[in-house]
C-alpha atoms as a PDB file:
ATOM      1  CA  UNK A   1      10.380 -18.419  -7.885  1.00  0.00           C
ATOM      2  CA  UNK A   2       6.962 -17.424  -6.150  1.00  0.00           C
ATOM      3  CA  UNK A   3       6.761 -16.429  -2.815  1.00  0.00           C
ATOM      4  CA  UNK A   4       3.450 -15.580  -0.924  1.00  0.00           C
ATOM      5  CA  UNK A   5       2.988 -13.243   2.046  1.00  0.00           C
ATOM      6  CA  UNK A   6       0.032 -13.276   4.452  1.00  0.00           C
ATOM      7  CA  UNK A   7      -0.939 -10.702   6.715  1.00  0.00           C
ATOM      8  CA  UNK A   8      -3.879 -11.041   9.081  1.00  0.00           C
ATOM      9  CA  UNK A   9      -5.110  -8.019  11.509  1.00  0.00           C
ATOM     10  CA  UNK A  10      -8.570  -7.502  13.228  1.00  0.00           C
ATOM     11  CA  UNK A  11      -9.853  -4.026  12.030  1.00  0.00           C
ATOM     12  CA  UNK A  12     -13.292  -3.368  13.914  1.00  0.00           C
ATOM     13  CA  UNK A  13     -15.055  -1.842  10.529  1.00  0.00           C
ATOM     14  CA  UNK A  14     -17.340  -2.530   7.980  1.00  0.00           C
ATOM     15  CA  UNK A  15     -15.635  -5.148   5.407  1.00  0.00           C
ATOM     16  CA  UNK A  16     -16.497  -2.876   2.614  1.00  0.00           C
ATOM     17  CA  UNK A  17     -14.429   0.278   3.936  1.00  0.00           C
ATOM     18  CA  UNK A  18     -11.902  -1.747   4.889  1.00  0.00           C
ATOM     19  CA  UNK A  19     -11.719  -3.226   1.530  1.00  0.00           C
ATOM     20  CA  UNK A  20     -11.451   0.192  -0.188  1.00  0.00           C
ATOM     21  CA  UNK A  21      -9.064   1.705   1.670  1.00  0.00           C
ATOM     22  CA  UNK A  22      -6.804  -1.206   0.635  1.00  0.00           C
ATOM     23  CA  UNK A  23      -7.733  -1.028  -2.703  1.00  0.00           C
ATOM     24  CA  UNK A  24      -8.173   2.560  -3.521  1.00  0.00           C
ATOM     25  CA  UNK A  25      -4.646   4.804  -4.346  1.00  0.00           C
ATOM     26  CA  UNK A  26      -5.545   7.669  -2.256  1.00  0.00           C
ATOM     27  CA  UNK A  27      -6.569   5.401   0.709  1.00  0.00           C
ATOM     28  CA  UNK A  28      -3.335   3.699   0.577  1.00  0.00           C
ATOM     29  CA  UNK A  29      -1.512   6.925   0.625  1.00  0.00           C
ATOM     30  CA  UNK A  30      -3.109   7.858   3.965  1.00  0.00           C
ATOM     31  CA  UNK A  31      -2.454   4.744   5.870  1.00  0.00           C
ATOM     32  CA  UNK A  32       0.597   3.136   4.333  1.00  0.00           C
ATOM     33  CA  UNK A  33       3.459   4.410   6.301  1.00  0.00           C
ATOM     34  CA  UNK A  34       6.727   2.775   8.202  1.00  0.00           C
ATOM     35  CA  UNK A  35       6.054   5.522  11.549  1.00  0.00           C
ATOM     36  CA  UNK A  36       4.904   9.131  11.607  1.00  0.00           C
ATOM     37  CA  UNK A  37       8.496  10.183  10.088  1.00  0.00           C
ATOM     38  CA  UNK A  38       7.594   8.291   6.635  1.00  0.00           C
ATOM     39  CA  UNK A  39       4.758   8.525   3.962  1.00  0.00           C
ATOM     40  CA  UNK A  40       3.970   7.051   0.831  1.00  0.00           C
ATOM     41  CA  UNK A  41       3.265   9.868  -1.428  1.00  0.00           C
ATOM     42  CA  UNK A  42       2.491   7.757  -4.843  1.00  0.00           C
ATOM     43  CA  UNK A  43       0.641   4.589  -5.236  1.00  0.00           C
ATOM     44  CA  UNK A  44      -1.526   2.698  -7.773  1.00  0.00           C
ATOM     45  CA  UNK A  45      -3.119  -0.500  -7.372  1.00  0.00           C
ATOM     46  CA  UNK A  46      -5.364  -2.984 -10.842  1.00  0.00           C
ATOM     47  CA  UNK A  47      -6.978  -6.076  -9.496  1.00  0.00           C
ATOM     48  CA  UNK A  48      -7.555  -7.264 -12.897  1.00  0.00           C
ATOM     49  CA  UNK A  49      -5.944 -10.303 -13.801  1.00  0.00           C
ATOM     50  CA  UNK A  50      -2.323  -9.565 -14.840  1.00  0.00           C
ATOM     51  CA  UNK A  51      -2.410  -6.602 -12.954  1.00  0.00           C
ATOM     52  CA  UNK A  52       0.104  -4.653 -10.647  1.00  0.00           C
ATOM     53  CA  UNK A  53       0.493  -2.894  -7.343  1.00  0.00           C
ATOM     54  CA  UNK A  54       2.949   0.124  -6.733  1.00  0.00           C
ATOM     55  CA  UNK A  55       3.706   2.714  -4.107  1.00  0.00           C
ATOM     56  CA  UNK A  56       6.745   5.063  -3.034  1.00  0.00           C
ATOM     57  CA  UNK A  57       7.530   5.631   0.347  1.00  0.00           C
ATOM     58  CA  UNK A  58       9.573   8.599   1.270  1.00  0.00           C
ATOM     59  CA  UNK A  59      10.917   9.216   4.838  1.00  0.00           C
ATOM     60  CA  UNK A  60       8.996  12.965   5.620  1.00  0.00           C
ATOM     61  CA  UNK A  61      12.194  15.200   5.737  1.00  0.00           C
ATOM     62  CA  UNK A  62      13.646  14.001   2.055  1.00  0.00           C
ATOM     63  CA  UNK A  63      16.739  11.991   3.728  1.00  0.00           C
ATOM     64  CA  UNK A  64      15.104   8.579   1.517  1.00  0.00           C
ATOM     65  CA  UNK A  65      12.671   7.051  -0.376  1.00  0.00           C
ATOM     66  CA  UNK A  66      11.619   3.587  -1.558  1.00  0.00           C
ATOM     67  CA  UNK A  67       9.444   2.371  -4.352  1.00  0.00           C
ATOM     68  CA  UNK A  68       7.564  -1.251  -4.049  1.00  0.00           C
ATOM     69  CA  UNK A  69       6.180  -2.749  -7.139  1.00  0.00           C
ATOM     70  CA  UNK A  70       4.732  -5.989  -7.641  1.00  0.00           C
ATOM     71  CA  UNK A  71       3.585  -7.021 -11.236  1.00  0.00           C
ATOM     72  CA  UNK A  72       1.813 -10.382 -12.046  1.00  0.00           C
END
């Protein structure tokens, strides 16, 4: 089974920034968290065709953590 997921926002920035912070590992790592108590300390991302997406989120004072993966 497939499912699909679509998120919209307005972000008030150039589309190529925007673009690389979603696409670029150390980016993600900066924005990607749940609130200020979380942060995603790993992530890697390949747009090529048969690619995959992965990051860990970790709550900041070790309690829990979270990997998401998604693999074509």
């Amino acid at each position: 089974m497939t499912e699909t997921i679509t998120v919209e926002t307005i972000v008030s920035a150039p589309t190529a920034a925007v673009w690389r912070a979603y696409v670029t590992p150390d980016d993600i790592k900066q924005w990607n968290a749940a609130s200020d108590d979380w942060h995603t300390t790993a992530a890697s991302i390949d747009l090529r065709i048969g690619g995959a997406f992965s990051s860990r989120m970790e709550a900041k004072d070790g309690s829990f953590g979270f990997d998401f993966a998604q693999k074509s």
